[in-house]
C-alpha atoms as a PDB file:
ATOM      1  CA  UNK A   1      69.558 342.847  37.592  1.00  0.00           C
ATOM      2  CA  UNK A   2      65.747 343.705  36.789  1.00  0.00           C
ATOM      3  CA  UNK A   3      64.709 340.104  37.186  1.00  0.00           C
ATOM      4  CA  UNK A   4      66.608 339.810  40.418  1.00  0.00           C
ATOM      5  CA  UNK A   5      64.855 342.775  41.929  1.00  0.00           C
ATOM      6  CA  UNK A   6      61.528 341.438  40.356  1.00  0.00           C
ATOM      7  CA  UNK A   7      61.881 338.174  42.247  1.00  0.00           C
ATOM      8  CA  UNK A   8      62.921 340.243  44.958  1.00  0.00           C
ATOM      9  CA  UNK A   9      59.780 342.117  45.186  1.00  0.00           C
ATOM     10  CA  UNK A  10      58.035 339.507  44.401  1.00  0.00           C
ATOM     11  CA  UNK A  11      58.997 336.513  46.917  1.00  0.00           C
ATOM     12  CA  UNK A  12      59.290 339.379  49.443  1.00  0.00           C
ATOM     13  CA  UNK A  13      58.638 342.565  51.242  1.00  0.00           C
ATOM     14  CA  UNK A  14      61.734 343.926  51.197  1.00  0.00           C
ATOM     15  CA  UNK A  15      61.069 347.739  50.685  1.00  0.00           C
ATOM     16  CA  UNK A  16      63.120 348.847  47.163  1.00  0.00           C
ATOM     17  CA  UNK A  17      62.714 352.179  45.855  1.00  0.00           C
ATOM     18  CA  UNK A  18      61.669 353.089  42.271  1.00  0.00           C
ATOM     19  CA  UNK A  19      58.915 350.597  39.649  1.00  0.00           C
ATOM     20  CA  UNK A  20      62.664 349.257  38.918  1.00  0.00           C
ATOM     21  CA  UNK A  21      62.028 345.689  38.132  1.00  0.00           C
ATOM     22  CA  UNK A  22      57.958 345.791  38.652  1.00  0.00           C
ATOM     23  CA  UNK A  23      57.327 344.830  34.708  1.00  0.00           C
ATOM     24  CA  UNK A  24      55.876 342.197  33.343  1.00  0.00           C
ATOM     25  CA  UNK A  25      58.742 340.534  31.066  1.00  0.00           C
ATOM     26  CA  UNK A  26      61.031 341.321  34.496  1.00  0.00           C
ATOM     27  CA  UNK A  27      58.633 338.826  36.472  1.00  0.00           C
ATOM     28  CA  UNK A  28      58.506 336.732  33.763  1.00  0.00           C
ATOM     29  CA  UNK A  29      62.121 336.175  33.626  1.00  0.00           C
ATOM     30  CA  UNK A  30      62.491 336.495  37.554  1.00  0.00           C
ATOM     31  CA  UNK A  31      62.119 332.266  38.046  1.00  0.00           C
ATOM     32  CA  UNK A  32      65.927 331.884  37.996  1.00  0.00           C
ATOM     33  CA  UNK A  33      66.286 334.469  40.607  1.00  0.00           C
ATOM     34  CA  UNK A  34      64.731 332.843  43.006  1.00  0.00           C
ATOM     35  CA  UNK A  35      67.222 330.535  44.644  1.00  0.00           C
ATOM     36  CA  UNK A  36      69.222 334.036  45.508  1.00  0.00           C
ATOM     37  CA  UNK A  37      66.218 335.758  46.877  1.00  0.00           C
ATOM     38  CA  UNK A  38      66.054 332.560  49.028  1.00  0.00           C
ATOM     39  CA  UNK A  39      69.834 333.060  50.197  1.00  0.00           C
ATOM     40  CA  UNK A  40      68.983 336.777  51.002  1.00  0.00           C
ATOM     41  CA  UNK A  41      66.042 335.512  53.288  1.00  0.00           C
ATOM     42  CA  UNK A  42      67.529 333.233  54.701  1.00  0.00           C
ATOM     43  CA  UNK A  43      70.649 335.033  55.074  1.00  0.00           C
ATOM     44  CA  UNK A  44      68.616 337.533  56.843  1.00  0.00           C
ATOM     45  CA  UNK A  45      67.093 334.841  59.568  1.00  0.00           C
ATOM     46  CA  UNK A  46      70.140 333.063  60.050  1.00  0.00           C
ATOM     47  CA  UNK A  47      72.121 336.443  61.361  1.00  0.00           C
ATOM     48  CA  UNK A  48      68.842 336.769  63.366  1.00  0.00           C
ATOM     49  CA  UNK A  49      69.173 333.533  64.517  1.00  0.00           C
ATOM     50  CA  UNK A  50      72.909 333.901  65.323  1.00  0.00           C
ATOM     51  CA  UNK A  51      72.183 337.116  66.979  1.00  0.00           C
ATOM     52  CA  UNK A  52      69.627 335.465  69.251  1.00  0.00           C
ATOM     53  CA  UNK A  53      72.115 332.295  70.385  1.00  0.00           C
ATOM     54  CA  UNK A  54      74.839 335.196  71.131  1.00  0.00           C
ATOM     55  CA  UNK A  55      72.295 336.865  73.447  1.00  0.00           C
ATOM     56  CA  UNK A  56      71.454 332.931  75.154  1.00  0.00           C
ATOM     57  CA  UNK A  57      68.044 333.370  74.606  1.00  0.00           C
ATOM     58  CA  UNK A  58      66.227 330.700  75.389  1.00  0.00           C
ATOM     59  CA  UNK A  59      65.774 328.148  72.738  1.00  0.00           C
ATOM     60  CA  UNK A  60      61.665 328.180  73.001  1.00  0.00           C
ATOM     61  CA  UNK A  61      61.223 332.089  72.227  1.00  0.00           C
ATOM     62  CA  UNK A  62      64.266 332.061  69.635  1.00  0.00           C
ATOM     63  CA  UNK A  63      62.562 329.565  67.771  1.00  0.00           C
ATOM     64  CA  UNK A  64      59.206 331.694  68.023  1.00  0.00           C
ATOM     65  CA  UNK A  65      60.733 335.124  66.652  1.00  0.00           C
ATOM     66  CA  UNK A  66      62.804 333.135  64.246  1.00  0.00           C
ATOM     67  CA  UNK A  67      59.605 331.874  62.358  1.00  0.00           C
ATOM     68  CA  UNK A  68      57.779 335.069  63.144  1.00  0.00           C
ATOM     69  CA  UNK A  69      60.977 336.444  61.013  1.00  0.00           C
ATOM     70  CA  UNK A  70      60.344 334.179  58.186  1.00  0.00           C
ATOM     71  CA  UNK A  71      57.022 334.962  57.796  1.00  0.00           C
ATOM     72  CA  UNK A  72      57.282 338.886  57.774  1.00  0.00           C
ATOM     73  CA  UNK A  73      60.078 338.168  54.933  1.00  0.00           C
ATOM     74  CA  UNK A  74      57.470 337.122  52.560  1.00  0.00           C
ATOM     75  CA  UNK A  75      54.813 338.981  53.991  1.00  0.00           C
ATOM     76  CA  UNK A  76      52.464 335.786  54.655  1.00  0.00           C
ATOM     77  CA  UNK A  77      52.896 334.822  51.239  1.00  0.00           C
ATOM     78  CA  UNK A  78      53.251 331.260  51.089  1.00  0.00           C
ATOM     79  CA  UNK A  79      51.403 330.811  54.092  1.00  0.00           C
ATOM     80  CA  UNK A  80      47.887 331.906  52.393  1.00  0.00           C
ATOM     81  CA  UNK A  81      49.105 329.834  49.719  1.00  0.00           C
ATOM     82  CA  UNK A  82      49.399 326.698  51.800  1.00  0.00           C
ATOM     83  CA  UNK A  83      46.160 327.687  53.401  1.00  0.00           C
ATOM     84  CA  UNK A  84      44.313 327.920  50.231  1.00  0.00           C
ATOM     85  CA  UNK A  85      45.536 324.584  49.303  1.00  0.00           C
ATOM     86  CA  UNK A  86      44.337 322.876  52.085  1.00  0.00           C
ATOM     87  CA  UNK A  87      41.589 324.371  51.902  1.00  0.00           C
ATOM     88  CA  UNK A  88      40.539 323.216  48.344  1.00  0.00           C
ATOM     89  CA  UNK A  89      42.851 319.803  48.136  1.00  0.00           C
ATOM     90  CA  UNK A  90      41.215 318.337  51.300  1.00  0.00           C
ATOM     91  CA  UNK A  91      37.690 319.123  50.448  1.00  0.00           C
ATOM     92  CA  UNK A  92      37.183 316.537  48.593  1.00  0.00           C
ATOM     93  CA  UNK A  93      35.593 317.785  45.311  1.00  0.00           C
ATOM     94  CA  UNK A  94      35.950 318.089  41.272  1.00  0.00           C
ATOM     95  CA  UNK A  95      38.973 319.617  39.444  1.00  0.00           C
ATOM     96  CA  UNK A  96      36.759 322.384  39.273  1.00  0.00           C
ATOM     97  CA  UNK A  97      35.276 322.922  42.339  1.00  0.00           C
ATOM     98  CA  UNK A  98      38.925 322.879  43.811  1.00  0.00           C
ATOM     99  CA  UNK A  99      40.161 325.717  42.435  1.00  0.00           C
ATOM    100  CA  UNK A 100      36.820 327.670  43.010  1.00  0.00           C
ATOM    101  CA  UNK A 101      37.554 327.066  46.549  1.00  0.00           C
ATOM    102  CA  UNK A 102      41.340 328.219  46.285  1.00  0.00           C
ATOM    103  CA  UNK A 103      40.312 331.232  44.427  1.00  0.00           C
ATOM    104  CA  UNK A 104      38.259 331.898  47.384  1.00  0.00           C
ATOM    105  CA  UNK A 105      39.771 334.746  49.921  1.00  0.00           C
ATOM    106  CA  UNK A 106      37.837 333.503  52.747  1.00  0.00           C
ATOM    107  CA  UNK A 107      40.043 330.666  55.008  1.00  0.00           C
ATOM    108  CA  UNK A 108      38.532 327.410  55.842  1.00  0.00           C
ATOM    109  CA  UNK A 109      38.930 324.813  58.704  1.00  0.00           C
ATOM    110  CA  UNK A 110      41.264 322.803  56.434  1.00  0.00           C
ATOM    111  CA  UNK A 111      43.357 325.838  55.820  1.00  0.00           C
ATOM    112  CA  UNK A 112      43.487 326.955  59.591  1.00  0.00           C
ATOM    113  CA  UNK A 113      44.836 323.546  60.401  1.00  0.00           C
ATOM    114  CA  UNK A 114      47.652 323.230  57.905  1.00  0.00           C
ATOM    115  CA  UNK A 115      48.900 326.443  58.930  1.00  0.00           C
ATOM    116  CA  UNK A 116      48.817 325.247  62.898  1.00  0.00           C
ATOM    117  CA  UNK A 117      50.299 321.811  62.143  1.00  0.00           C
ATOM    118  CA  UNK A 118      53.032 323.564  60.010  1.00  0.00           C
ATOM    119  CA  UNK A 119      54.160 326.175  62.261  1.00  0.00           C
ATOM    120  CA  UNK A 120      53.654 323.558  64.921  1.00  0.00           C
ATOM    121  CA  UNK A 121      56.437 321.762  63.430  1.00  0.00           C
ATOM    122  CA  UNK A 122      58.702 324.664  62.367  1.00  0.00           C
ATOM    123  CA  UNK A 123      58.751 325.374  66.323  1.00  0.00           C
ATOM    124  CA  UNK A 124      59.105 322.325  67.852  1.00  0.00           C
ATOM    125  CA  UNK A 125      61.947 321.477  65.062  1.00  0.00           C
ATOM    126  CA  UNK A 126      63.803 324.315  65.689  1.00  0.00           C
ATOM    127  CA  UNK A 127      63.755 324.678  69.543  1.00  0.00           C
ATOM    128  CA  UNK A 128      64.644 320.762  69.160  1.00  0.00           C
ATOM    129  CA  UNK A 129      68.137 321.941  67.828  1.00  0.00           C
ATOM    130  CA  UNK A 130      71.315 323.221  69.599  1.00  0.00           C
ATOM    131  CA  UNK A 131      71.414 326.806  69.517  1.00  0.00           C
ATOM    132  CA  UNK A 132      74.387 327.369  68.231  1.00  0.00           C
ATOM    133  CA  UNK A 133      73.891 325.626  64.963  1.00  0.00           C
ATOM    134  CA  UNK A 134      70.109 326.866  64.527  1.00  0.00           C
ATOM    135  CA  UNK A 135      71.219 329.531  62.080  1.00  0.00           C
ATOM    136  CA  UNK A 136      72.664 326.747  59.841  1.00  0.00           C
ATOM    137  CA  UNK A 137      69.282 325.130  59.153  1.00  0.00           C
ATOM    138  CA  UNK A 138      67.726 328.499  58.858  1.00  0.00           C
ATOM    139  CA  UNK A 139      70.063 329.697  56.478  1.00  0.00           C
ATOM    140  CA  UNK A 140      68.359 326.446  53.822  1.00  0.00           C
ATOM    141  CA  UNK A 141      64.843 327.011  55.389  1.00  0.00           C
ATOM    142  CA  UNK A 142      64.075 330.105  52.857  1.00  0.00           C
ATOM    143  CA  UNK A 143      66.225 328.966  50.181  1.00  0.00           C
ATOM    144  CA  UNK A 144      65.213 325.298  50.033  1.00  0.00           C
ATOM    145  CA  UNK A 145      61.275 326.807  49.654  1.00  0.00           C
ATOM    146  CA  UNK A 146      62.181 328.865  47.000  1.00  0.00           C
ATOM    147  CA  UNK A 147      64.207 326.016  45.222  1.00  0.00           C
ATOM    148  CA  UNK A 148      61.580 323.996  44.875  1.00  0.00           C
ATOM    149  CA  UNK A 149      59.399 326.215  43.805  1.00  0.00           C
ATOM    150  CA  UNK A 150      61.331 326.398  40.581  1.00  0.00           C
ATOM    151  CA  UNK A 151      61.269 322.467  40.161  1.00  0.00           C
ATOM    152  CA  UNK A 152      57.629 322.268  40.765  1.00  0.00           C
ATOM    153  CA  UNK A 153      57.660 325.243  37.926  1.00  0.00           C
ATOM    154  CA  UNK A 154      59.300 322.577  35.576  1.00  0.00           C
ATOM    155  CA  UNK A 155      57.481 319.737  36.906  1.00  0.00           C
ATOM    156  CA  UNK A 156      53.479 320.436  36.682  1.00  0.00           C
ATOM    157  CA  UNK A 157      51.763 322.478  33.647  1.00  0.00           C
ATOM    158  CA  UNK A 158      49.407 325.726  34.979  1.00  0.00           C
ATOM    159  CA  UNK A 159      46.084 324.567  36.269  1.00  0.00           C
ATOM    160  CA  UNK A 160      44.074 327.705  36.258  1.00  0.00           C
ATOM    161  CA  UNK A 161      43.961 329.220  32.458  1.00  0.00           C
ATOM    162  CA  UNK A 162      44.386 333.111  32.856  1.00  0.00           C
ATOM    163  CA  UNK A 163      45.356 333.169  37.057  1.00  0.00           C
ATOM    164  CA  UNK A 164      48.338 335.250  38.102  1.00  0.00           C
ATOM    165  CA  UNK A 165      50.993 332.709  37.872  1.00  0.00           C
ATOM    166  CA  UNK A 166      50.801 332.036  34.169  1.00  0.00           C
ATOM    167  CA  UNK A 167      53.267 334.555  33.724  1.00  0.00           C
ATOM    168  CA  UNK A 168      56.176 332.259  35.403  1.00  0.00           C
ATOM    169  CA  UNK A 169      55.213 329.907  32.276  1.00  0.00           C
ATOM    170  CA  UNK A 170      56.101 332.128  29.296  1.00  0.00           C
ATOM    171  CA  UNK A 171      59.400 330.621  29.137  1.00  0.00           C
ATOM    172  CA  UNK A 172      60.772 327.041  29.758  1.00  0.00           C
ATOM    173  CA  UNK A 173      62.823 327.005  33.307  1.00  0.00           C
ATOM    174  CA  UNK A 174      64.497 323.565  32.960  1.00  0.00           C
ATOM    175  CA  UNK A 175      67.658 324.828  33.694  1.00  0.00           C
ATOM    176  CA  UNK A 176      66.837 327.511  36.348  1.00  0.00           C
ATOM    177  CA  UNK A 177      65.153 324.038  37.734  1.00  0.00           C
ATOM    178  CA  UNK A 178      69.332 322.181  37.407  1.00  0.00           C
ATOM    179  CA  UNK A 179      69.975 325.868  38.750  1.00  0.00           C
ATOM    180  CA  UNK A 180      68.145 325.644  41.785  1.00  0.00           C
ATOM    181  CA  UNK A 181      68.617 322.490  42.945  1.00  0.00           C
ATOM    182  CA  UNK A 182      72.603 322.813  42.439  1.00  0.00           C
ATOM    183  CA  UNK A 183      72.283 325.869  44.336  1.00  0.00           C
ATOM    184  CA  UNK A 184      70.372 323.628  47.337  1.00  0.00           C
ATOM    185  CA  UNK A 185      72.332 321.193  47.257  1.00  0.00           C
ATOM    186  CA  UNK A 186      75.472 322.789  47.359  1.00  0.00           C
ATOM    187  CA  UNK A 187      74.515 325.272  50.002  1.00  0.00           C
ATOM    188  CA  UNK A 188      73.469 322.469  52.102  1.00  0.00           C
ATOM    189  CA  UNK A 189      77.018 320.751  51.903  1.00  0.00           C
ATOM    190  CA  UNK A 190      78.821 323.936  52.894  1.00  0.00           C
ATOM    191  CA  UNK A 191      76.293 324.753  55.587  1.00  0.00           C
ATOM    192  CA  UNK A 192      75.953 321.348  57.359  1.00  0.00           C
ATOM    193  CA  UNK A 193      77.631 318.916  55.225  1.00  0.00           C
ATOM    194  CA  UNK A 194      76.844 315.361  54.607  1.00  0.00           C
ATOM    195  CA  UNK A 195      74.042 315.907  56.960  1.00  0.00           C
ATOM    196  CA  UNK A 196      72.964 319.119  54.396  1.00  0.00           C
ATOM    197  CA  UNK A 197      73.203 317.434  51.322  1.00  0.00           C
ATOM    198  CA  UNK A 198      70.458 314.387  52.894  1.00  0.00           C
ATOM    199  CA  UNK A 199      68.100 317.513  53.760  1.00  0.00           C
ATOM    200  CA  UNK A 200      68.848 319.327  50.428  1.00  0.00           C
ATOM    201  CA  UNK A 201      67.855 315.314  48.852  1.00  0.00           C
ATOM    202  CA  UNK A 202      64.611 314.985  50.953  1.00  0.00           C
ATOM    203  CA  UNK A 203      63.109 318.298  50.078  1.00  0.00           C
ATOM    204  CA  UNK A 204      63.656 317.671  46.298  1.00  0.00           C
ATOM    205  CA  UNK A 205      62.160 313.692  47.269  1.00  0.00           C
ATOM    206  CA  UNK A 206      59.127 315.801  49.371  1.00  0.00           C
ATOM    207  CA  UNK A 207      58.464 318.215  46.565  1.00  0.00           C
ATOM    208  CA  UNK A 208      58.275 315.431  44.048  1.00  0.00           C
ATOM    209  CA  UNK A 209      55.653 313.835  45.956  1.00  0.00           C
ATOM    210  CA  UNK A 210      53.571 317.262  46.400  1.00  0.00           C
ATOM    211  CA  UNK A 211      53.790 317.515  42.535  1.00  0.00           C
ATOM    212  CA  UNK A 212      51.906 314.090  42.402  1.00  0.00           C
ATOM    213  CA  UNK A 213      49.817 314.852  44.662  1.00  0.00           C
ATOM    214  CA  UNK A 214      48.811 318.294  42.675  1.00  0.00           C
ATOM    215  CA  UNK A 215      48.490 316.689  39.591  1.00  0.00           C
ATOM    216  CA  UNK A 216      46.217 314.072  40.831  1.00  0.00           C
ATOM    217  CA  UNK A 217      44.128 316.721  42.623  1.00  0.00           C
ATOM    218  CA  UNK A 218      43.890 320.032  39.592  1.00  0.00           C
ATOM    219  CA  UNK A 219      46.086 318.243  37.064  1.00  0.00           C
ATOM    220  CA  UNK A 220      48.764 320.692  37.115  1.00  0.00           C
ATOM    221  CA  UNK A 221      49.958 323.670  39.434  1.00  0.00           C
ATOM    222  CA  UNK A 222      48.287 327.200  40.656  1.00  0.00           C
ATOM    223  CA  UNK A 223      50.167 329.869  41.972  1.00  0.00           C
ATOM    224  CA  UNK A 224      48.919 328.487  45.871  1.00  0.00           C
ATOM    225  CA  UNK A 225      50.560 325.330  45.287  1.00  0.00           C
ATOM    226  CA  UNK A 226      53.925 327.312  44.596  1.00  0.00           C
ATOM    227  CA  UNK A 227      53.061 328.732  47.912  1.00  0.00           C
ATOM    228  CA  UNK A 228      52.569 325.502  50.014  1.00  0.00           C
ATOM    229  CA  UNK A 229      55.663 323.596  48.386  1.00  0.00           C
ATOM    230  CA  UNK A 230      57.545 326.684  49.975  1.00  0.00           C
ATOM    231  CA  UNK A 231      56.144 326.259  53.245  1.00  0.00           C
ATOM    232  CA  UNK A 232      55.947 322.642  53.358  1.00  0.00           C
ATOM    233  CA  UNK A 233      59.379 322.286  52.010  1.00  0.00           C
ATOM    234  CA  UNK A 234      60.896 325.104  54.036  1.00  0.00           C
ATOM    235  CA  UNK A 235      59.504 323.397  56.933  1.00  0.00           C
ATOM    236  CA  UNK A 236      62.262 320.137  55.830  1.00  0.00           C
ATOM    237  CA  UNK A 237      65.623 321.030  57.047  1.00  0.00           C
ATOM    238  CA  UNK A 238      64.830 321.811  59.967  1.00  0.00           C
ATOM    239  CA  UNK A 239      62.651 318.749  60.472  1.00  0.00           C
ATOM    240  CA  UNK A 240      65.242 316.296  59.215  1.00  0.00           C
ATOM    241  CA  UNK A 241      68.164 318.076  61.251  1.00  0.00           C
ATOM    242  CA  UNK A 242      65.938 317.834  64.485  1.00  0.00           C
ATOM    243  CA  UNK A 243      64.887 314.331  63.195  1.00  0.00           C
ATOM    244  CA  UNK A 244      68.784 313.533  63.072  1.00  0.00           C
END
C-alpha cells in the first residue's frame, strides 16, 4: 500500500494526508503501481466526462474541460516533460548538449509547439467523438500514458547519471512492464472492445518507436522522456478512436 500511495503522489496531485508513502524505497518500488494510478485518473475524467454528456454540453467545451481535467490530475507533469523533450531532441545537438538543454527550466520554441500540436490533437480527437462514448476513450487516455511509461522503464537504460529518475532503476520492472501492458490491453477490451484492444496495440507500437527515437537521440531515457511517452501516448486512444 506504501508504493501505491507513492505512485500516487507521485504521478499526481491528489492531496493525501500524512509523509505516508513519500520515502525513497516506497518510490522506488512505486513502478508497478502505476497502471492503477492511471485507472484512478482516468477513472476520475471519464465520470467527468460522463457527467458532462448527461448535462448535453456541447461537444467543443466538453472536450476543452476534459483535457483541462487531465492536466490538473498530474499537475502539468508530463506536459513539462514533453516540453523539455522537444525542446532538447529537436535542437539538433550532441548527446550532451541535449540533456543540458532538458535540464534547462526555461521553455523553448520547440517545446511551446509540441505542447500546442498535442493538445491540438487531444481536442480535436475528442470533440471528433460521440458524446456518449467520450468517457470510454478517456477512461485509457491516463492509463495507457502511465502504461507505457513502465515499458519504456524496461526498454531504455537511464541517460542522465545521478538525475531524479534513477531511482525507478534500482530494481528490474520486466514484469510490472507484462503488468502494465496486460492491464492496457485488457482494459481496452472491456472498455471498447475489439476497437480497444487495436488502440491498447498502437500505443505499445507508438511507444516502441519513441524508445528508438530516445536512444538514438541520449542513448537511453531521462525522467522528461517518461513524461512525453505519457503525453504522446495518452494522446493515442483518442486519436485512433476518432481516426476510426
Amino acid at each position: 500500500m506504501k508504493r501505491f500511495v507513492a505512485a500516487l503522489r507521485f504521478l499526481t496531485i491528489l492531496p493525501i494526508p500524512g509523509t505516508w508513502g513519500s520515502g525513497g524505497a516506497e518510490l522506488a518500488g512505486s513502478v508497478p503501481f502505476f497502471p492503477l494510478v492511471g485507472l484512478v485518473a482516468g477513472g476520475l475524467a471519464a465520470l467527468l466526462a460522463w457527467g458532462l454528456a448527461r448535462m448535453a454540453v456541447p461537444p467543443l467545451i466538453a472536450s476543452a474541460v476534459i483535457i483541462v481535467a487531465l492536466l490538473s490530475i498530474s499537475g502539468a507533469l508530463h506536459m513539462d516533460g514533453l516540453s523539455d523533450t522537444a525542446d532538447g531532441f529537436l535542437s539538433s545537438r550532441s548527446k550532451e548538449r541535449i540533456l543540458e538543454i532538458m535540464k534547462d527550466s526555461h521553455v523553448g520554441a520547440m517545446g511551446v509547439v509540441a505542447v500546442v500540436c498535442v493538445m491540438l490533437l487531444k481536442f480535436a480527437a475528442l470533440a471528433s467523438l460521440p458524446p456518449a462514448k467520450v468517457w470510454r476513450v478517456v477512461l485509457l487516455m491516463p492509463l495507457a500514458g502511465r502504461c507505457m511509461m513502465v515499458l519504456q522503464m524496461v526498454l531504455l537504460p537511464y541517460a542522465r547519471p545521478g538525475g531524479l529518475g534513477t531511482v525507478f532503476y534500482r530494481s528490474t520492472h520486466r514484469m510490472a512492464a507484462a503488468w502494465a501492458v496486460a492491464v492496457l490491453a485488457g482494459a481496452g477490451w472491456l472498455a471498447l472492445g475489439g476497437k480497444g484492444l487495436i488502440a491498447a496495440a498502437t500505443c505499445v507500437a507508438v511507444t516502441l518507436l519513441f524508445c528508438r527515437y530516445c536512444w538514438r537521440k541520449i542513448g537511453g531515457a531521462t525522467g522528461d522522456t517518461f513524461g512525453a511517452a505519457c503525453e504522446l501516448v495518452e494522446l493515442v486512444p483518442a486519436l485512433v478512436l476518432a481516426c476510426w
